[in-house]
Protein backbone atom coordinates (compact mmCIF):
# COMPACT_ATOMS: atom_id res chain seq x y z
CA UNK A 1 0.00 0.00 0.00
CA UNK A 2 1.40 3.49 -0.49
CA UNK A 3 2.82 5.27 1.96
CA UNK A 4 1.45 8.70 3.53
CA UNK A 5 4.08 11.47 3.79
CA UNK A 6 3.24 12.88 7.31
CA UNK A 7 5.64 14.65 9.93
CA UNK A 8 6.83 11.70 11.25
CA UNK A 9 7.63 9.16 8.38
CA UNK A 10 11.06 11.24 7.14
CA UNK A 11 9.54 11.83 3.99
CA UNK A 12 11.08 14.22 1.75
CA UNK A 13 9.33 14.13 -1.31
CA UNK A 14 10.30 16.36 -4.40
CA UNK A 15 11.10 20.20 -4.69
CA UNK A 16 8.07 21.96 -5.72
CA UNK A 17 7.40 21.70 -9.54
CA UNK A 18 4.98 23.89 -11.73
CA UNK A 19 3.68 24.94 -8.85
CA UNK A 20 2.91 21.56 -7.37
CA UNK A 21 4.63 21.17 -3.55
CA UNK A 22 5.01 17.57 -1.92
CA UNK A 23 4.36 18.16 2.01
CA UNK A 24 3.66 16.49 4.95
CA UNK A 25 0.04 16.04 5.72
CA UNK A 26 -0.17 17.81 9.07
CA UNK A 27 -3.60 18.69 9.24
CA UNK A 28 -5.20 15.90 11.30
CA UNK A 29 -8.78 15.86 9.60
CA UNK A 30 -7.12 15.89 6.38
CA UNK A 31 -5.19 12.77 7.33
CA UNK A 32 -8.42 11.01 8.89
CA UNK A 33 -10.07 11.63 5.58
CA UNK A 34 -6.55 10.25 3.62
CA UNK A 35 -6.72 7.03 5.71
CA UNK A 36 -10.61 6.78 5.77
CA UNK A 37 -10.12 7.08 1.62
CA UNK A 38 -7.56 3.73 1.86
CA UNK A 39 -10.33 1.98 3.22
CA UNK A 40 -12.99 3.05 0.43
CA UNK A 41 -10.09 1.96 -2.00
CA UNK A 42 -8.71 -1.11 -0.18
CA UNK A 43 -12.50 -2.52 -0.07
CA UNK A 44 -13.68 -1.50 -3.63
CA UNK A 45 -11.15 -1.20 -6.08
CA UNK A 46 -8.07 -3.36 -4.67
CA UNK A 47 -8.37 -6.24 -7.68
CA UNK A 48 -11.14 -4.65 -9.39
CA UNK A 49 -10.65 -6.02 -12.89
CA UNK A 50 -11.53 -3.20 -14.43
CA UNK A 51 -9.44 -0.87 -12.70
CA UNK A 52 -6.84 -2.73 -13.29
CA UNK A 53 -7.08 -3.16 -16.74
CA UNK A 54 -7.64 0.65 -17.64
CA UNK A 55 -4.10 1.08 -15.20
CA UNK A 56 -2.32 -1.39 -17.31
CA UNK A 57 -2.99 0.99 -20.20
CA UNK A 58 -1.00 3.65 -18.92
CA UNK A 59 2.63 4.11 -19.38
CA UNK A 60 4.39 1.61 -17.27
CA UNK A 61 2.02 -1.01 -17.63
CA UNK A 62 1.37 -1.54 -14.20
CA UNK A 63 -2.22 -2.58 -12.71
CA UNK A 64 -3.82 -0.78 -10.16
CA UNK A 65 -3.20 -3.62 -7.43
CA UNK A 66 0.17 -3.30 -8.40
CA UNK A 67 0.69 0.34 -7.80
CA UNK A 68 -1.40 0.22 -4.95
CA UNK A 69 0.68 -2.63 -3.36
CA UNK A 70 4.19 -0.61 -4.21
CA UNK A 71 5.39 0.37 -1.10
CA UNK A 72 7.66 2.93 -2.79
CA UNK A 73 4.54 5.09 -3.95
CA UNK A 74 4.19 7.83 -1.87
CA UNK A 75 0.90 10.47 -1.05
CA UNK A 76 2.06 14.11 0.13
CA UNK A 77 0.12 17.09 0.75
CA UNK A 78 -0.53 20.21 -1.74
CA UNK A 79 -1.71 23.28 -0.28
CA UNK A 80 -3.14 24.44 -3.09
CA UNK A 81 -6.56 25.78 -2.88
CA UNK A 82 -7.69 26.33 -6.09
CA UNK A 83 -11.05 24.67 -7.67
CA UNK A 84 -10.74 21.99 -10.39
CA UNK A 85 -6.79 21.24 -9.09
CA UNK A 86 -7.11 17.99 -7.52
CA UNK A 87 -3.08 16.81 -7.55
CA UNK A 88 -0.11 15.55 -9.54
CA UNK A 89 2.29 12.85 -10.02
CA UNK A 90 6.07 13.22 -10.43
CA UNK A 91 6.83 9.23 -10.47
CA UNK A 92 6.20 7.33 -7.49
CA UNK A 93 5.38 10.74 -5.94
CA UNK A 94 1.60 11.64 -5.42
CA UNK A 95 0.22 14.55 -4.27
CA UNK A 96 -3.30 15.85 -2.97
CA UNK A 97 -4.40 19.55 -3.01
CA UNK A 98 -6.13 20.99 -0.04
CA UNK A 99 -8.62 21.48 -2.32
CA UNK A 100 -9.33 18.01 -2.91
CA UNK A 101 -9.05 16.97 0.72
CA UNK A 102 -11.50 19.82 2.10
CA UNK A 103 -14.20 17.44 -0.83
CA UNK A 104 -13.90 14.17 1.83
CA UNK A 105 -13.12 10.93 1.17
């Protein structure tokens, strides 16, 4: 399962790029609603077949149970704020806007 960049894992995830940042996810409700969303995903789309299929489409071939079993893929926080920017992807690097997290899980 991927791992969540907070204060205390020693994360540091990438410089900011195009005006995406890779933090720490500090804000405790934030993080609630992070882990509550690993649930939703863990129950619903861990070895959905289609799911994985439409992931092994996309460069790197890799299935969604695949990426979502990589250890190495990590979730950081973006404050961004702005509607309609959800987050990016530099790699194994993922990253969530405030925006996004202040929608729920």
């Amino acid at each position: 399962m991927p791992q969540v960049n907070t204060p205390a894992s020693g994360h540091a995830g990438p410089v900011p790029t195009r005006g995406w940042q890779w933090q720490s996810f500090a804000n405790a409700t934030y993080l609630h609603r992070l882990q509550h969303a690993f649930g939703i995903i863990n129950a619903r789309l861990s070895g959905y077949a289609q799911c994985d299929a439409a992931f092994r489409a996309l460069p790197g071939a890799r299935t969604f149970s695949q990426v979502w079993a990589d250890p190495m893929v990590w979730i950081s926080y973006d404050p961004g704020n702005v509607a309609g920017r959800f987050g990016a992807t530099l790699g194994n690097e993922v990253t969530i806007t405030e925006y996004a997290c202040r929608l729920g899980e």
